[in-house]
Protein backbone atom coordinates (compact mmCIF):
# COMPACT_ATOMS: atom_id res chain seq x y z
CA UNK A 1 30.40 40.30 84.25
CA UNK A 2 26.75 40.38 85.08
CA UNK A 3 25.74 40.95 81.08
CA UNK A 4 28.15 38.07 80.01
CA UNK A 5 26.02 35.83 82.68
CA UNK A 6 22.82 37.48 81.40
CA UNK A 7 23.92 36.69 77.63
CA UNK A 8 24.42 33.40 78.84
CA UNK A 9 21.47 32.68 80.74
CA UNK A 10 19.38 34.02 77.58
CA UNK A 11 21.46 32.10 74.94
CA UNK A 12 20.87 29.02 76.84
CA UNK A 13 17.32 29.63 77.40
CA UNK A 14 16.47 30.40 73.52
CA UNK A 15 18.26 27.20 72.31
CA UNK A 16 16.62 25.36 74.43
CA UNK A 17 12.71 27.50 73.52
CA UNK A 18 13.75 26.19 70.05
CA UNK A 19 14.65 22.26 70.82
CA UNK A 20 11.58 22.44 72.77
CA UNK A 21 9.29 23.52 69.75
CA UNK A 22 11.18 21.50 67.35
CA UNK A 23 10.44 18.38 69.98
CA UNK A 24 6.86 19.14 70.33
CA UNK A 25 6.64 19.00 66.34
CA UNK A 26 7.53 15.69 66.46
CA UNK A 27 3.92 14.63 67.65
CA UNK A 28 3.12 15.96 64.13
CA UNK A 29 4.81 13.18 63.05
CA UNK A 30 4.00 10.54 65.93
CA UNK A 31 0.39 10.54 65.76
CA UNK A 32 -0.10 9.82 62.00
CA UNK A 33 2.46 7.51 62.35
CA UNK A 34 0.50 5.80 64.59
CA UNK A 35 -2.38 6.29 63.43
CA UNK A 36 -1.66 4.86 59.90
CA UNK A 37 0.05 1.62 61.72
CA UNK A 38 -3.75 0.92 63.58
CA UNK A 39 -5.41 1.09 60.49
CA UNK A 40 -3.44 -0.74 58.89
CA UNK A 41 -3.16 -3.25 61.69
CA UNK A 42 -7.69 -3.13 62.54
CA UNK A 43 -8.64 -2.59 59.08
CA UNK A 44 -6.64 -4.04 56.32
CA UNK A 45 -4.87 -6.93 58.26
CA UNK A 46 -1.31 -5.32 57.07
CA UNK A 47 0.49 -4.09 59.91
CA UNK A 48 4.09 -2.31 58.85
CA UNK A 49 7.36 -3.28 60.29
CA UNK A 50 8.11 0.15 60.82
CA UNK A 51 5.85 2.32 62.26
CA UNK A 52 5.74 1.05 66.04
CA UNK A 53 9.06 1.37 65.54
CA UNK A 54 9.38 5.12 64.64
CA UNK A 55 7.13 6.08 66.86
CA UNK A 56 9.46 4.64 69.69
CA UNK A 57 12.01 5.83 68.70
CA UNK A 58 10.57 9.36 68.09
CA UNK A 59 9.10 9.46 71.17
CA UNK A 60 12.71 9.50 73.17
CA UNK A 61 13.73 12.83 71.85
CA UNK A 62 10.37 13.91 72.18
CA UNK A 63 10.67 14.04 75.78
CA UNK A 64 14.50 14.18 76.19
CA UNK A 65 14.50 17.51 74.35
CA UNK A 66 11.57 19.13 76.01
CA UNK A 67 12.63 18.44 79.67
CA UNK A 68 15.36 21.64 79.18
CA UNK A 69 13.19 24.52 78.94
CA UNK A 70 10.24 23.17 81.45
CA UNK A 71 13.22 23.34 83.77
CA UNK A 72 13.40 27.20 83.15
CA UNK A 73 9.27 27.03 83.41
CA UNK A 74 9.25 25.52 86.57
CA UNK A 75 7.28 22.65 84.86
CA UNK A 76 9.18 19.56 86.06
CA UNK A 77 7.31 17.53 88.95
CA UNK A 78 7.45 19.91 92.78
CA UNK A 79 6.51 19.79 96.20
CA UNK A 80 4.68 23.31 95.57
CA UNK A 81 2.61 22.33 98.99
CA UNK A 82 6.01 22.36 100.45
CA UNK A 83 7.84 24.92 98.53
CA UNK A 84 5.13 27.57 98.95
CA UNK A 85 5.15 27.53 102.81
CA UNK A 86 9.02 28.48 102.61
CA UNK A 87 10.25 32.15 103.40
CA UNK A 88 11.28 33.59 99.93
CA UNK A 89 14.69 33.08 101.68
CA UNK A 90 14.38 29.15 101.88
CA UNK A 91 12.74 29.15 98.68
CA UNK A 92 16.08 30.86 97.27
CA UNK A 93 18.37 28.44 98.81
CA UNK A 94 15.81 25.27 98.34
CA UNK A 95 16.32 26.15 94.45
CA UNK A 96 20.04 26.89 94.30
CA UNK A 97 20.30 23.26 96.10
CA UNK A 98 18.37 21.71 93.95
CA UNK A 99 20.03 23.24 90.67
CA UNK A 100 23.36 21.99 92.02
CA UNK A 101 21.90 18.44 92.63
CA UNK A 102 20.64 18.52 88.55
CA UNK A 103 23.64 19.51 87.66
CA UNK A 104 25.79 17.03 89.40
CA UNK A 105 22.95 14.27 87.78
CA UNK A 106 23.42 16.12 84.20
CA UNK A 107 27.50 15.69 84.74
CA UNK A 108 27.11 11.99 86.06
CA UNK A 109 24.75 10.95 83.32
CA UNK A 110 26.72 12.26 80.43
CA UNK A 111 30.00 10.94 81.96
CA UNK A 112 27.80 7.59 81.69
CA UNK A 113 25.91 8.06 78.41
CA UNK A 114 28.26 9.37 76.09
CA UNK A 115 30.87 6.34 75.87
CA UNK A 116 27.57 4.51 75.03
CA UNK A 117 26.22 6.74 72.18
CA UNK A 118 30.03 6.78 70.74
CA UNK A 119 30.19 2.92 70.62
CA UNK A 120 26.71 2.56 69.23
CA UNK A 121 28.40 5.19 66.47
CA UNK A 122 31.19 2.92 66.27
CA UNK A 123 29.48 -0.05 65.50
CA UNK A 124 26.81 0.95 63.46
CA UNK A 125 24.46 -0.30 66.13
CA UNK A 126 20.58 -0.74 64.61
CA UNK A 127 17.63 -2.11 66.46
CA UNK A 128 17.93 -5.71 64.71
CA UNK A 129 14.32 -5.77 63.82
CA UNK A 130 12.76 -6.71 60.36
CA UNK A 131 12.84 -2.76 59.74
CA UNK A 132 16.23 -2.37 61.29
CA UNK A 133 17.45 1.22 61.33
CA UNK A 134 20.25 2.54 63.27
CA UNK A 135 19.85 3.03 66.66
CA UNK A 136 23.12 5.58 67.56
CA UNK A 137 21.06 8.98 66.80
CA UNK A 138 18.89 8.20 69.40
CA UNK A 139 21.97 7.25 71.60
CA UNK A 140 23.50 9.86 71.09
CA UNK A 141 20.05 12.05 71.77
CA UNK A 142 20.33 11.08 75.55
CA UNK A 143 24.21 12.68 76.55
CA UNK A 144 22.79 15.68 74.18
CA UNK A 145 19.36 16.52 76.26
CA UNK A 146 20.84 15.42 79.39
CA UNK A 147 24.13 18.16 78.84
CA UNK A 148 21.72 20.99 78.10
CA UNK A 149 19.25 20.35 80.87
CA UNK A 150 22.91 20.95 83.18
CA UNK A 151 23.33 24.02 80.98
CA UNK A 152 19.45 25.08 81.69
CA UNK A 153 20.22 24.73 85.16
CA UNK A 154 23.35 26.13 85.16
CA UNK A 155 21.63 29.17 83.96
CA UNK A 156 18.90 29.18 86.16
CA UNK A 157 21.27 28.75 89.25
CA UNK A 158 23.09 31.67 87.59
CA UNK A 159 19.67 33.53 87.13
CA UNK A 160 19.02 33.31 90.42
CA UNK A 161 22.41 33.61 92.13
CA UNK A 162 24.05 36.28 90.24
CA UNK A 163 21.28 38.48 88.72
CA UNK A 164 18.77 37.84 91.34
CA UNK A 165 16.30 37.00 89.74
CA UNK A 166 14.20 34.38 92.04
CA UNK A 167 10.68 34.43 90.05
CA UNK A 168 9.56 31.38 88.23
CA UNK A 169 9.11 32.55 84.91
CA UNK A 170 5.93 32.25 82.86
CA UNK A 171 7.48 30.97 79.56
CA UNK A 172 8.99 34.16 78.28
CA UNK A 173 13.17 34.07 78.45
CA UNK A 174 14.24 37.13 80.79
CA UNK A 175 15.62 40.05 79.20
């Protein structure tokens, strides 16, 4: 039992490595995005109709699909004045608590999201600007992140509950 919950805990932290890296690529294409749109704005007077855009909506998955594995890196917003003057006992429980509260949030906000992503799908929904591209992928981006941030903490809760393991981990997946 304890390697299917390891397998799982690994699997779920590697998909979630990869989404991270393939999210912080994305600024690769943000800034010269960007970029391009102020000089075209400052310098030549000609300002697109599609690059504030883009960035925008490049910028949701950008952090939707990073917050899963900075929950595994403990890099998500703490009371560490708090948390470090618990007993390693507390601290266990404190975290097991919390993982149960993200998850319940995770299950709520998908229950919420999803119908929302599948009717922008439905209708073909786009941003009605002069640009106007569709608007459903990053719909549909939100119940995604949002379902494996509950699996990242699903795994951590697991991490810690099952296979004991109750260090914050430096960025490397356990093995």
């Amino acid at each position: 039992m304890s390697s299917v919950i390891r397998l799982y805990v690994n699997g779920v932290t590697r998909l979630n490595r990869a989404l991270f890296l393939l999210a912080a690529a994305l600024a690769f294409v943000i800034v010269p995005v960007m970029l391009y749109e102020v000089v075209a704005r400052y310098a030549f007077d000609a300002p697109t109709v599609w690059g504030m855009e883009l960035a925008t909506l490049l910028f949701g998955p950008y952090f939707l699909f990073g917050g899963p594995y900075l929950l595994h890196l403990g890099g998500h917003v703490s009371l560490d004045v708090v948390y470090r003057s618990l007993s390693p006992r507390a601290r266990r429980r404190s975290d097991l608590l919390n993982h149960l509260v993200i998850m319940s949030f995770c299950a709520i906000l998908v229950f919420y999201a999803w119908p929302l992503a599948v009717q922008a799908w439905g209708y073909r929904e786009t941003t009605f600007s002069a640009w106007n591209p569709p608007l459903w992928p990053v719909k549909f981006a939100v119940p995604a992140a949002v379902a494996l941030l509950g699996a990242q903490s699903l795994a951590e809760f697991l991490r810690i509950a099952v296979l004991g393991d109750s260090a914050r981990h430096d960025g490397e997946v356990a093995q």
